[in-house]
C-alpha atoms as a PDB file:
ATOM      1  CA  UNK A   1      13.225  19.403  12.177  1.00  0.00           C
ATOM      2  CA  UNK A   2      12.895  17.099   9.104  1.00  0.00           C
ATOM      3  CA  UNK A   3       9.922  16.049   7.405  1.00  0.00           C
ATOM      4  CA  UNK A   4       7.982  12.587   8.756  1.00  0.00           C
ATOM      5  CA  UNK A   5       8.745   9.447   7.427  1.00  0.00           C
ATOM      6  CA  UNK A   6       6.581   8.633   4.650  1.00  0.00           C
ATOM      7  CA  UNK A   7       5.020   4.926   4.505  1.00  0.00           C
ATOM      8  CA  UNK A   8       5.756   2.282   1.370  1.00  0.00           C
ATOM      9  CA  UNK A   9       4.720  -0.972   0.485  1.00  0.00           C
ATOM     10  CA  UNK A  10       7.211  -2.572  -2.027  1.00  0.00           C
ATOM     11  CA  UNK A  11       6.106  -5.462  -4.144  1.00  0.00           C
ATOM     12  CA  UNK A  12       8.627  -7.913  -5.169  1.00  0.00           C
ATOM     13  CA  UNK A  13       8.680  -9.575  -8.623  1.00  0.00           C
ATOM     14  CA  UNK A  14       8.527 -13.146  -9.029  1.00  0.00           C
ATOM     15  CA  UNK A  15      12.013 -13.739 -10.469  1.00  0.00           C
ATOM     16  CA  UNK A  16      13.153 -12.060  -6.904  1.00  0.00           C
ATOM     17  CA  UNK A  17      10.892 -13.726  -4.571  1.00  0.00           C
ATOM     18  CA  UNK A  18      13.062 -16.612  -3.711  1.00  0.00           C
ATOM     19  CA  UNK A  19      15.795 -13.909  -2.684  1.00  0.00           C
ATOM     20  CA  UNK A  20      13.441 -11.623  -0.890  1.00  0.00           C
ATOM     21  CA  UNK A  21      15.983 -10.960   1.875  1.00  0.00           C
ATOM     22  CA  UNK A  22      18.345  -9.509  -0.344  1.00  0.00           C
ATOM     23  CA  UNK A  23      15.737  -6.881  -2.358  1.00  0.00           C
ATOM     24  CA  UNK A  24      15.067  -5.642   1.328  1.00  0.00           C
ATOM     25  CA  UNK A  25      18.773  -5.273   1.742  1.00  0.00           C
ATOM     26  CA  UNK A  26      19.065  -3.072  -1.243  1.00  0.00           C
ATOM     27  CA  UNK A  27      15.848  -1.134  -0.118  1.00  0.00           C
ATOM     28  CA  UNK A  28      17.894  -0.254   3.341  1.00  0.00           C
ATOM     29  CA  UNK A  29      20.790   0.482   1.332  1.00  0.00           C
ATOM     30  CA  UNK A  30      18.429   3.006  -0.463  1.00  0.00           C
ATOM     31  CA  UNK A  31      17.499   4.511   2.446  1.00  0.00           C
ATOM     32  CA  UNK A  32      14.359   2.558   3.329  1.00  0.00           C
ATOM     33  CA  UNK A  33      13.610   1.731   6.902  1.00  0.00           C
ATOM     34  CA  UNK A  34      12.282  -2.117   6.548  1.00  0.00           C
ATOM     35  CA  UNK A  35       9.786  -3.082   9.291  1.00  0.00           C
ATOM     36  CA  UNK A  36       7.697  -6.454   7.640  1.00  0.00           C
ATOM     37  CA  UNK A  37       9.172  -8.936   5.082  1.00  0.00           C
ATOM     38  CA  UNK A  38       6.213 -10.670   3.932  1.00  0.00           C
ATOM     39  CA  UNK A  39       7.484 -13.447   1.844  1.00  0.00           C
ATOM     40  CA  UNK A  40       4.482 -15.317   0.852  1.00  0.00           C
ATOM     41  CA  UNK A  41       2.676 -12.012  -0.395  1.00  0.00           C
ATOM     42  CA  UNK A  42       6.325 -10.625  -2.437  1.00  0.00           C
ATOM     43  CA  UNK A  43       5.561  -7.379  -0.137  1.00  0.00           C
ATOM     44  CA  UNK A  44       7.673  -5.643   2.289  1.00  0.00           C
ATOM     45  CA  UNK A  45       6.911  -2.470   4.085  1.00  0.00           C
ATOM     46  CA  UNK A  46       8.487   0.225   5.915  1.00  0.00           C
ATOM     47  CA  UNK A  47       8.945   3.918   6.199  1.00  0.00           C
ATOM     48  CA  UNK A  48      11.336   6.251   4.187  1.00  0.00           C
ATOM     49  CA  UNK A  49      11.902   9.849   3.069  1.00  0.00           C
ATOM     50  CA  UNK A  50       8.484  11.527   1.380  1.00  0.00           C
ATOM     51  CA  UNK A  51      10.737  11.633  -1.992  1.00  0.00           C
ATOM     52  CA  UNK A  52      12.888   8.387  -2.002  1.00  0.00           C
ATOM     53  CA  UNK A  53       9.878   7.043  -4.103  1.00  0.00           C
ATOM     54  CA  UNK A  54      12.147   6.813  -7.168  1.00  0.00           C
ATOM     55  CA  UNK A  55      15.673   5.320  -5.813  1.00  0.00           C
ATOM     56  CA  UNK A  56      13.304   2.639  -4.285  1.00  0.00           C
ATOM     57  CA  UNK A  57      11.681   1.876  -7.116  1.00  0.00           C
ATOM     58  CA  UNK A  58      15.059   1.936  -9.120  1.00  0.00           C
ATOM     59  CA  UNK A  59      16.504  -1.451  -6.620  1.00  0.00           C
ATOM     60  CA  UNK A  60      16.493  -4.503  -8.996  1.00  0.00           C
ATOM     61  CA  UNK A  61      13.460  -7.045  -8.416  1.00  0.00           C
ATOM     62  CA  UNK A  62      11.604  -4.272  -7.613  1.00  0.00           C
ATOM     63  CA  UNK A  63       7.834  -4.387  -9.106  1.00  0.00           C
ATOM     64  CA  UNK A  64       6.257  -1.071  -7.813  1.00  0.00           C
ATOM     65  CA  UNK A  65       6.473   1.227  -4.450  1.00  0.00           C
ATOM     66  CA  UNK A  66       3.217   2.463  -3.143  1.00  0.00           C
ATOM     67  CA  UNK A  67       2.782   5.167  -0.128  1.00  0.00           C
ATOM     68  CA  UNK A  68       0.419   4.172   2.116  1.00  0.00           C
ATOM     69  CA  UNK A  69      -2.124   6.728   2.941  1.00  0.00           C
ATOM     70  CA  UNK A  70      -3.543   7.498   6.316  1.00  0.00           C
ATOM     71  CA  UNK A  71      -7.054   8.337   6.691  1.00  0.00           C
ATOM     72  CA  UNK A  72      -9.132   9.428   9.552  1.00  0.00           C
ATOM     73  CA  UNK A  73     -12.733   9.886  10.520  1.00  0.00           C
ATOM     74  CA  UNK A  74     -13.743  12.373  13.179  1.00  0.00           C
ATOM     75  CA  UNK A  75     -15.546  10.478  16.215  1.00  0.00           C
ATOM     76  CA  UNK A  76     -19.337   9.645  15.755  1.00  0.00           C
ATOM     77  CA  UNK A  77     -19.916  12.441  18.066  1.00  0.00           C
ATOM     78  CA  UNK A  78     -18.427  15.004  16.521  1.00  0.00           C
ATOM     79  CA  UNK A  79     -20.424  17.688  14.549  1.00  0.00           C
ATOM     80  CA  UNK A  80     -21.267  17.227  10.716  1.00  0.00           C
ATOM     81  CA  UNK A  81     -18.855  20.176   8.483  1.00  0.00           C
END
């Protein structure tokens, strides 16, 4: 069984926002699993391989490529560690 998906958010530049469509093309292409094209923001988010961090951040118009991290908090009724 493979590894889980990690997730990314990709910010756009500005030079590539008016062709937003085809910088999440590229991120597919890169092996990027696009869920949310969020055009007014230059973000779009999806899931990918834990280490395809640097091929996504290698498509052209791309600005950065942050995981998002998961965090959880026990229930209120759990006991203090």
């Amino acid at each position: 069984m493979g590894s889980p998906l990690a997730r990314y958010s990709v910010t756009v530049d500005d030079g590539h926002l008016s062709d937003l469509d085809a910088v999440a093309s590229a991120l597919r292409e890169s092996g990027m699993q696009v869920e949310r094209v969020l055009g007014s923001l230059g973000l779009i988010t999806g899931s990918a391989p834990p280490g395809a961090r640097p091929s996504l951040l290698a498509v052209e118009g791309v600005t950065s490529v942050d995981e998002q991290l998961r965090y959880s908090l026990p229930p209120p009724d759990a006991p203090v560690q």
